[in-house]
C-alpha atoms as a PDB file:
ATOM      1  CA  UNK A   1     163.848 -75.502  87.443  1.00  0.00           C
ATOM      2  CA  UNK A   2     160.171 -75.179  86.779  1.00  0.00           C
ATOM      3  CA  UNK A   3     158.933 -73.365  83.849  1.00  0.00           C
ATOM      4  CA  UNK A   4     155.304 -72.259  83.700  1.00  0.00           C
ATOM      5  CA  UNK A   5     153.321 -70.485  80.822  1.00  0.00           C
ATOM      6  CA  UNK A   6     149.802 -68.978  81.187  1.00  0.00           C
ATOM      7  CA  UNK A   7     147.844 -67.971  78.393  1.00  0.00           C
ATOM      8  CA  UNK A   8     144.779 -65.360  78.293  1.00  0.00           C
ATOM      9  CA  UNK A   9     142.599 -65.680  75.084  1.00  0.00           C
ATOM     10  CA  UNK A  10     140.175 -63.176  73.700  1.00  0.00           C
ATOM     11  CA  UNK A  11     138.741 -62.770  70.480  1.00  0.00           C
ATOM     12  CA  UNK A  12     141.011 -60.529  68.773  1.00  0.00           C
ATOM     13  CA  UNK A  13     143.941 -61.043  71.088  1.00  0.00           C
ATOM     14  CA  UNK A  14     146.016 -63.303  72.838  1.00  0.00           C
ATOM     15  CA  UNK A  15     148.916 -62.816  75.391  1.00  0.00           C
ATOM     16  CA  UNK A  16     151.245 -65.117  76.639  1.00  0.00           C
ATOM     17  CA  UNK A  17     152.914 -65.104  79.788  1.00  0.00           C
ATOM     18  CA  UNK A  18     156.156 -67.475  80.415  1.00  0.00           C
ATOM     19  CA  UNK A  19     158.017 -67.152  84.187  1.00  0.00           C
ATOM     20  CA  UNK A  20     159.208 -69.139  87.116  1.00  0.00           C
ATOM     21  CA  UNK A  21     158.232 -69.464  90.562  1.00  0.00           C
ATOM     22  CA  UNK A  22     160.468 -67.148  93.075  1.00  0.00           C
ATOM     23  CA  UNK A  23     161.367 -69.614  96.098  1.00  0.00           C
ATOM     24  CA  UNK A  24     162.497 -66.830  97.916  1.00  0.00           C
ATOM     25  CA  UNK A  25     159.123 -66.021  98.062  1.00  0.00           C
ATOM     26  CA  UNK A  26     157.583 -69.124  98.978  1.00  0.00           C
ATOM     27  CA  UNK A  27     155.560 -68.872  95.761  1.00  0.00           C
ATOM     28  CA  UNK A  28     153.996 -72.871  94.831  1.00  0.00           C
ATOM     29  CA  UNK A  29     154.892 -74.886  91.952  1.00  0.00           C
ATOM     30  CA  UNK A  30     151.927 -73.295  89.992  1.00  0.00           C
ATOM     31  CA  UNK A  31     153.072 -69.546  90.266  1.00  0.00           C
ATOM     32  CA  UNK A  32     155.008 -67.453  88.807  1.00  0.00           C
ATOM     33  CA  UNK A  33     156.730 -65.628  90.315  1.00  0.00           C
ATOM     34  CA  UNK A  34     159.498 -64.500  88.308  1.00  0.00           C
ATOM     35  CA  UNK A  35     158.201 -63.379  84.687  1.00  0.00           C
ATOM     36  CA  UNK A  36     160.785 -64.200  81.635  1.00  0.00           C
ATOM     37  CA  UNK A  37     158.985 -63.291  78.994  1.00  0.00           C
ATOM     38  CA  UNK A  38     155.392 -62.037  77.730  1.00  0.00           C
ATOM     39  CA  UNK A  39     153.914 -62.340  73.940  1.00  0.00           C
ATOM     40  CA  UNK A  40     150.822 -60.290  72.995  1.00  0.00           C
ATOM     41  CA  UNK A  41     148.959 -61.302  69.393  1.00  0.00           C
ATOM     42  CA  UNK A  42     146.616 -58.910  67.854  1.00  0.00           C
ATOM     43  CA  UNK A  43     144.577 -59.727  65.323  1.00  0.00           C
ATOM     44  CA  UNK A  44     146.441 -58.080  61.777  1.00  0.00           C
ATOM     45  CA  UNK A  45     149.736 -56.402  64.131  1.00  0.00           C
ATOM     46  CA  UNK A  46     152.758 -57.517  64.595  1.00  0.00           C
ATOM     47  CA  UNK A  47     153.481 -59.917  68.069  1.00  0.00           C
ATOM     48  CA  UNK A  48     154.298 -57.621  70.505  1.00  0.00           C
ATOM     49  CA  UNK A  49     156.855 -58.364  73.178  1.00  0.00           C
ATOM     50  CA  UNK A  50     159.438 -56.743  75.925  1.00  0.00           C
ATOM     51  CA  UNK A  51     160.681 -57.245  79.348  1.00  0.00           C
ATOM     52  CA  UNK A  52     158.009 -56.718  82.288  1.00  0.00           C
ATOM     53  CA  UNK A  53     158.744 -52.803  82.204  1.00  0.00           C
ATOM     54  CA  UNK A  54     157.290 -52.693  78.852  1.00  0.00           C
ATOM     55  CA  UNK A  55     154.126 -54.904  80.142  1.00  0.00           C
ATOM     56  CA  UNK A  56     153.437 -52.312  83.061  1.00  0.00           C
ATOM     57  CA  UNK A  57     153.631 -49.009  80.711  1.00  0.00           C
ATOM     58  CA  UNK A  58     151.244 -50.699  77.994  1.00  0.00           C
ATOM     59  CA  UNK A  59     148.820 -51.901  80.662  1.00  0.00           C
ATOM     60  CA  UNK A  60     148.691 -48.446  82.874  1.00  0.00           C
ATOM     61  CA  UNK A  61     147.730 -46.913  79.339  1.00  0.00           C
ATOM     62  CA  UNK A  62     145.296 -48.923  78.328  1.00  0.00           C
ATOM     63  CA  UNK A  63     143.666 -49.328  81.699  1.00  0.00           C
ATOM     64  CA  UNK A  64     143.609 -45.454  81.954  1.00  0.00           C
ATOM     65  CA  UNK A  65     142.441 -44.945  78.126  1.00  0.00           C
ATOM     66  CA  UNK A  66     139.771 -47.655  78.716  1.00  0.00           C
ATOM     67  CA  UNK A  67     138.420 -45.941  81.777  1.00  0.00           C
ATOM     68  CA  UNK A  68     138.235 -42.798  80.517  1.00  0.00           C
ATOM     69  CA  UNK A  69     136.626 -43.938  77.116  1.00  0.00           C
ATOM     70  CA  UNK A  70     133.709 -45.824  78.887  1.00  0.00           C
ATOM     71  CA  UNK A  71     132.890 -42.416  80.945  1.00  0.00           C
ATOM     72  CA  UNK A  72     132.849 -40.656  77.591  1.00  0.00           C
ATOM     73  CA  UNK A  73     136.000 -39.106  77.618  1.00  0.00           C
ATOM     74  CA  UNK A  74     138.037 -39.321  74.480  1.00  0.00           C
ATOM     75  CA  UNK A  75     141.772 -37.980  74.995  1.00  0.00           C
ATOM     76  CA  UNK A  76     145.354 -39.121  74.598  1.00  0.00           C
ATOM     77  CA  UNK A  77     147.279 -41.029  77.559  1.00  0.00           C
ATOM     78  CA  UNK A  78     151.458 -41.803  77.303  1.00  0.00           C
ATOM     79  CA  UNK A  79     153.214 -43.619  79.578  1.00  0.00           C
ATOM     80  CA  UNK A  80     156.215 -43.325  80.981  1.00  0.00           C
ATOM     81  CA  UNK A  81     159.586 -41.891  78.650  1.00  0.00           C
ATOM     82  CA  UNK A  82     156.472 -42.260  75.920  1.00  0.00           C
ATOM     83  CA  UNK A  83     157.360 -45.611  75.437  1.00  0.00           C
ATOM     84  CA  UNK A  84     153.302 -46.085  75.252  1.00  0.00           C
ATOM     85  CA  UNK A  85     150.466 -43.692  73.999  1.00  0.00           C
ATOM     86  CA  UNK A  86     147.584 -44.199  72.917  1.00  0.00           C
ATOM     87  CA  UNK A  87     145.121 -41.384  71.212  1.00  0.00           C
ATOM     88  CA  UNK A  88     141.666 -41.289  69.886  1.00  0.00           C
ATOM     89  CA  UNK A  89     141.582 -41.946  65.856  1.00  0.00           C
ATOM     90  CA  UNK A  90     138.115 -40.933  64.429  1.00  0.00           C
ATOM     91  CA  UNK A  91     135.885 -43.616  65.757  1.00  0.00           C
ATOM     92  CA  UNK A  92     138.935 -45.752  66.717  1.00  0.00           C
ATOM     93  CA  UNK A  93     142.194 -46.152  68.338  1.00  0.00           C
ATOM     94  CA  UNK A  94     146.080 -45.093  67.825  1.00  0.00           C
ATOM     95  CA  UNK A  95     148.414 -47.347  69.710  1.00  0.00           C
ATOM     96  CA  UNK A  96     151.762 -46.423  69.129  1.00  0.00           C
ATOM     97  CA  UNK A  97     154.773 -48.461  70.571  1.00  0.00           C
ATOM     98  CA  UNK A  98     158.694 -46.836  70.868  1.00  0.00           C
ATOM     99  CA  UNK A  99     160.818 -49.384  71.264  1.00  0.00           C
ATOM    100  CA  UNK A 100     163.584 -48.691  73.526  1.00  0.00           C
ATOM    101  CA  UNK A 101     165.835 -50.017  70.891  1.00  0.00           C
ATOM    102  CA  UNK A 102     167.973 -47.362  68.860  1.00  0.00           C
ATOM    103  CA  UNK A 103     167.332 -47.407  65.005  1.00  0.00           C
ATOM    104  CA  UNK A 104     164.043 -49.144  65.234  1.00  0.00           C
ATOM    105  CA  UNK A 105     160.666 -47.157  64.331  1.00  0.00           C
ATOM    106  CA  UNK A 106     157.887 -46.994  66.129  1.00  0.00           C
ATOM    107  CA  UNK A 107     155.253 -49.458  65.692  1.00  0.00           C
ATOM    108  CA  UNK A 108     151.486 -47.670  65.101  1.00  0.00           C
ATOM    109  CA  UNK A 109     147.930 -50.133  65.577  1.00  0.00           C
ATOM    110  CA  UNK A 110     144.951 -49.469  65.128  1.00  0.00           C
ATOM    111  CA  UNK A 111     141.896 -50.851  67.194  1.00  0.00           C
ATOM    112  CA  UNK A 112     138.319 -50.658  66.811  1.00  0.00           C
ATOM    113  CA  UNK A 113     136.309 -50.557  70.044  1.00  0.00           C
ATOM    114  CA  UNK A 114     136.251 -54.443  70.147  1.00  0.00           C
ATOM    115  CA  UNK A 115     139.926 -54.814  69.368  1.00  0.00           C
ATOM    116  CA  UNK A 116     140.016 -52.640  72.654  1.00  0.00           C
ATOM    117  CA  UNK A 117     137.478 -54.107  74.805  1.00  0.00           C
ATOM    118  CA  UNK A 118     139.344 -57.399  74.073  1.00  0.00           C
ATOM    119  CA  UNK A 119     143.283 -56.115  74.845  1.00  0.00           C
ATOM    120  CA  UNK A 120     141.442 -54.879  78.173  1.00  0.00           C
ATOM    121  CA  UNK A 121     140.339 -58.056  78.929  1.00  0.00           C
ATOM    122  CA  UNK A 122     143.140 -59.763  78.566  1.00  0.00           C
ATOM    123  CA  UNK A 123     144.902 -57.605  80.610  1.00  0.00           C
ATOM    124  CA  UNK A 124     142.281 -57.603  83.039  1.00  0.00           C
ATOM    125  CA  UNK A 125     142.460 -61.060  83.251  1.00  0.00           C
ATOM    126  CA  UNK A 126     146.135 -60.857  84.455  1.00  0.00           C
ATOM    127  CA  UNK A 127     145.756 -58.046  87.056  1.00  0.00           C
ATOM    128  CA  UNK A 128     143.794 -60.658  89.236  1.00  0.00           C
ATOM    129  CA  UNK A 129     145.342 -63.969  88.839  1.00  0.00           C
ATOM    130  CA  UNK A 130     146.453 -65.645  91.782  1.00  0.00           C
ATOM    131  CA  UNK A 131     148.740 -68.167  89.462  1.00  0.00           C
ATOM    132  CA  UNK A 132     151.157 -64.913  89.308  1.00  0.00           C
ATOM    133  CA  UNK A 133     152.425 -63.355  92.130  1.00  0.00           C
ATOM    134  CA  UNK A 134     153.773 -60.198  90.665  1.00  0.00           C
ATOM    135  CA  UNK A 135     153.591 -56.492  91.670  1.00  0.00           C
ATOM    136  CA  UNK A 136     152.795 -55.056  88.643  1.00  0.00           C
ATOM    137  CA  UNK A 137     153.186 -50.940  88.610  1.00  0.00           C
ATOM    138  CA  UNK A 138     150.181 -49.826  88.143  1.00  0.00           C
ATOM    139  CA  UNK A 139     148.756 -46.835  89.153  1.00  0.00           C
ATOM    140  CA  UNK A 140     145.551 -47.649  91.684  1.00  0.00           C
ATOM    141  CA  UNK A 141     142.054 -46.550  90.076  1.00  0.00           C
ATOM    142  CA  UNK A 142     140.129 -43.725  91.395  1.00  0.00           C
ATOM    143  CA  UNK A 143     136.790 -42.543  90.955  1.00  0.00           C
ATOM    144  CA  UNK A 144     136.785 -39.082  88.149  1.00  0.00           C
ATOM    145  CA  UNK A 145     136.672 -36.004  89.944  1.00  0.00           C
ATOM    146  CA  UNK A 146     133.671 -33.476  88.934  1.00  0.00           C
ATOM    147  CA  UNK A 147     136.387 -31.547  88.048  1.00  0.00           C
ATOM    148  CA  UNK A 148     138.393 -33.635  85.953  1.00  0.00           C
ATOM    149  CA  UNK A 149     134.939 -34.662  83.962  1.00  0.00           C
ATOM    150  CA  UNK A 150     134.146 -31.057  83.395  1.00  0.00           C
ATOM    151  CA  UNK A 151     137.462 -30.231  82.359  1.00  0.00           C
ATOM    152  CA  UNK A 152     137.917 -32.960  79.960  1.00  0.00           C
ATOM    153  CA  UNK A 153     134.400 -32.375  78.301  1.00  0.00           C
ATOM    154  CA  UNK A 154     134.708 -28.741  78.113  1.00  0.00           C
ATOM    155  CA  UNK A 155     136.052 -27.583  74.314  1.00  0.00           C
ATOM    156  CA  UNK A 156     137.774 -24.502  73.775  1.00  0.00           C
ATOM    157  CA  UNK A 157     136.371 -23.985  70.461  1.00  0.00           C
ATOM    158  CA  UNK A 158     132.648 -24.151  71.589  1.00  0.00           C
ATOM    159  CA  UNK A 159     133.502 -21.874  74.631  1.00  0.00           C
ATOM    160  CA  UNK A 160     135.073 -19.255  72.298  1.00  0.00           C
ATOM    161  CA  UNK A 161     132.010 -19.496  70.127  1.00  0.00           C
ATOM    162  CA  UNK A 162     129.461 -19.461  72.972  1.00  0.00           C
ATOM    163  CA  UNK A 163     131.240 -15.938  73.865  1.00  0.00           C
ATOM    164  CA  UNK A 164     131.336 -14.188  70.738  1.00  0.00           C
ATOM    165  CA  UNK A 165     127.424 -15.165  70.206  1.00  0.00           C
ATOM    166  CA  UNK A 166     126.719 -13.569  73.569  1.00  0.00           C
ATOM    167  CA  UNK A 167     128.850 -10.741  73.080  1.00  0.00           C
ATOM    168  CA  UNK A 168     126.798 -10.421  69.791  1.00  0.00           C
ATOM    169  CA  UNK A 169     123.587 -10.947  71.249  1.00  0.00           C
ATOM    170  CA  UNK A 170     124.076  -8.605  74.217  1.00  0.00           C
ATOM    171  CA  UNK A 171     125.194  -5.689  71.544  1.00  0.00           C
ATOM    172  CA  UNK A 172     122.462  -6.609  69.339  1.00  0.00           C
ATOM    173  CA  UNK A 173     120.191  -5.996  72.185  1.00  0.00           C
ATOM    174  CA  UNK A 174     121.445  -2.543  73.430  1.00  0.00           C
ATOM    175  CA  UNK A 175     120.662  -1.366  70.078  1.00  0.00           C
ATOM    176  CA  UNK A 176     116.772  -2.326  70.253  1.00  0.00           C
ATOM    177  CA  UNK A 177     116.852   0.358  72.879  1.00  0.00           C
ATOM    178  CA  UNK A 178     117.740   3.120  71.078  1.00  0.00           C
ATOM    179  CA  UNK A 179     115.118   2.531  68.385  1.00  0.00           C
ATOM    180  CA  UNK A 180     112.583   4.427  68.814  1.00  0.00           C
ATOM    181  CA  UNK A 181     108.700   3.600  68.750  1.00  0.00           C
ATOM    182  CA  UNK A 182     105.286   4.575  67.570  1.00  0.00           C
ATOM    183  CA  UNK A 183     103.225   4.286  70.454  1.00  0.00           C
ATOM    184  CA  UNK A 184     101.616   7.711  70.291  1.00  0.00           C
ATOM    185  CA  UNK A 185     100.856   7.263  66.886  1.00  0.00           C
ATOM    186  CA  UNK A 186      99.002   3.872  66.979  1.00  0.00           C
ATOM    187  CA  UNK A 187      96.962   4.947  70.350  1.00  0.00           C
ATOM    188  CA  UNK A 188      95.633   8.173  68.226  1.00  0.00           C
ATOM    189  CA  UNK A 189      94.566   5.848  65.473  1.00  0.00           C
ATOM    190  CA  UNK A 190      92.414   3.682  67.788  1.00  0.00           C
ATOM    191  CA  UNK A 191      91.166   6.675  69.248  1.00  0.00           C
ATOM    192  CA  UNK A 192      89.973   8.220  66.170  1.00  0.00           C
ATOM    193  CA  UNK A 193      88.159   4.969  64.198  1.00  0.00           C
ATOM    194  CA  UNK A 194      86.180   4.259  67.308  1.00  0.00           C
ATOM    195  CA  UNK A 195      84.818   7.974  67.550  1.00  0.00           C
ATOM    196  CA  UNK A 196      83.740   7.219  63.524  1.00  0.00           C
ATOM    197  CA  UNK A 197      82.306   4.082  64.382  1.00  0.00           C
ATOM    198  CA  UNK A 198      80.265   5.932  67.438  1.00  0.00           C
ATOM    199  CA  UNK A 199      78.724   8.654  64.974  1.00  0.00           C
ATOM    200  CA  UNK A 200      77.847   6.050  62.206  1.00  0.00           C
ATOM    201  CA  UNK A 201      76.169   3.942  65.108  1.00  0.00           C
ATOM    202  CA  UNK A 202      74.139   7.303  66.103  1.00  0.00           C
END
């Protein structure tokens, strides 16, 4: 039985891939094929590991997050049964991890944007390996709609206030027009200095 381990190394993080090749398959002596196991390092966490289920809900998250956070679009993304999420944290990240395990919490990190570039990476790195032929489930990317962009930039908050300052501005205005002016008056005043100014000239 042939055992084969791949490694992908970034800065921050490391994961570790350990598997067989399926012969049913017709997968060579360099592939897996079969994954056993998978080890993920980050740089001050706790090793991370699972079974491949747990591999394909932490990758569709951080693929998704990743996307969306390079297009300027900061919002929270769970996977499946929330075994995954991972939410915006000031100027960093929130990954939090459920274990599917009773009586065990759940396991919070937090990455900067290099810590994130770097798990991306590495899971980048995996998605397009030929030494693994595995179908991981993973949701195929698609372009953002100009509808989903305008949706997830618009705020609630600054719509609200946008209203009530036209609303304010509009009532503001309406009451300008019932002021009235002194046109009559300042047109007799012109009127009567020039006729003063005439007689002096004379």
């Amino acid at each position: 039985m042939i055992n084969l381990s791949y490694r992908f190394d970034q800065d921050s993080s490391s994961l570790l891939l350990a598997g067989m090749p399926d012969a049913s398959n017709g997968d060579s002596e360099d592939t897996i094929g079969i994954l056993t196991s998978w080890t993920l390092k980050i740089i001050g966490s706790p090793q991370l590991e699972g079974e491949k289920e747990h591999l394909d809900n932490l990758m569709q998250v951080i693929f998704q997050y990743s996307r969306s956070y390079i297009s300027g679009i900061r919002k929270t993304f769970r996977s499946n049964q929330n075994i995954v999420t991972i939410s915006p944290f000031g100027r960093s990240h929130k990954l939090l991890l459920n274990s599917t395990k009773k009586d065990i919490k759940p396991l919070e990190i937090i990455l900067d944007d290099s810590e994130l570039s770097d798990l991306t990476r590495c899971f980048d790195l995996l998605r397009y390996d030929n030494r693994f032929n595995i179908r991981w489930n993973i949701n195929q990317e698609r372009p953002f709609s100009k509808r989903y962009i305008f949706t997830s930039f618009s705020n609630p908050k600054k719509n609200f206030s946008f209203f009530i300052a036209l609303i304010i501005f509009l009532f503001t205005s309406s009451l300008l027009l019932f002021i009235p002016t002194n046109n009559k008056f300042e047109s007799s005043e012109t009127t009567n200095s020039s006729e003063v100014i005439s007689k002096d000239d004379e």
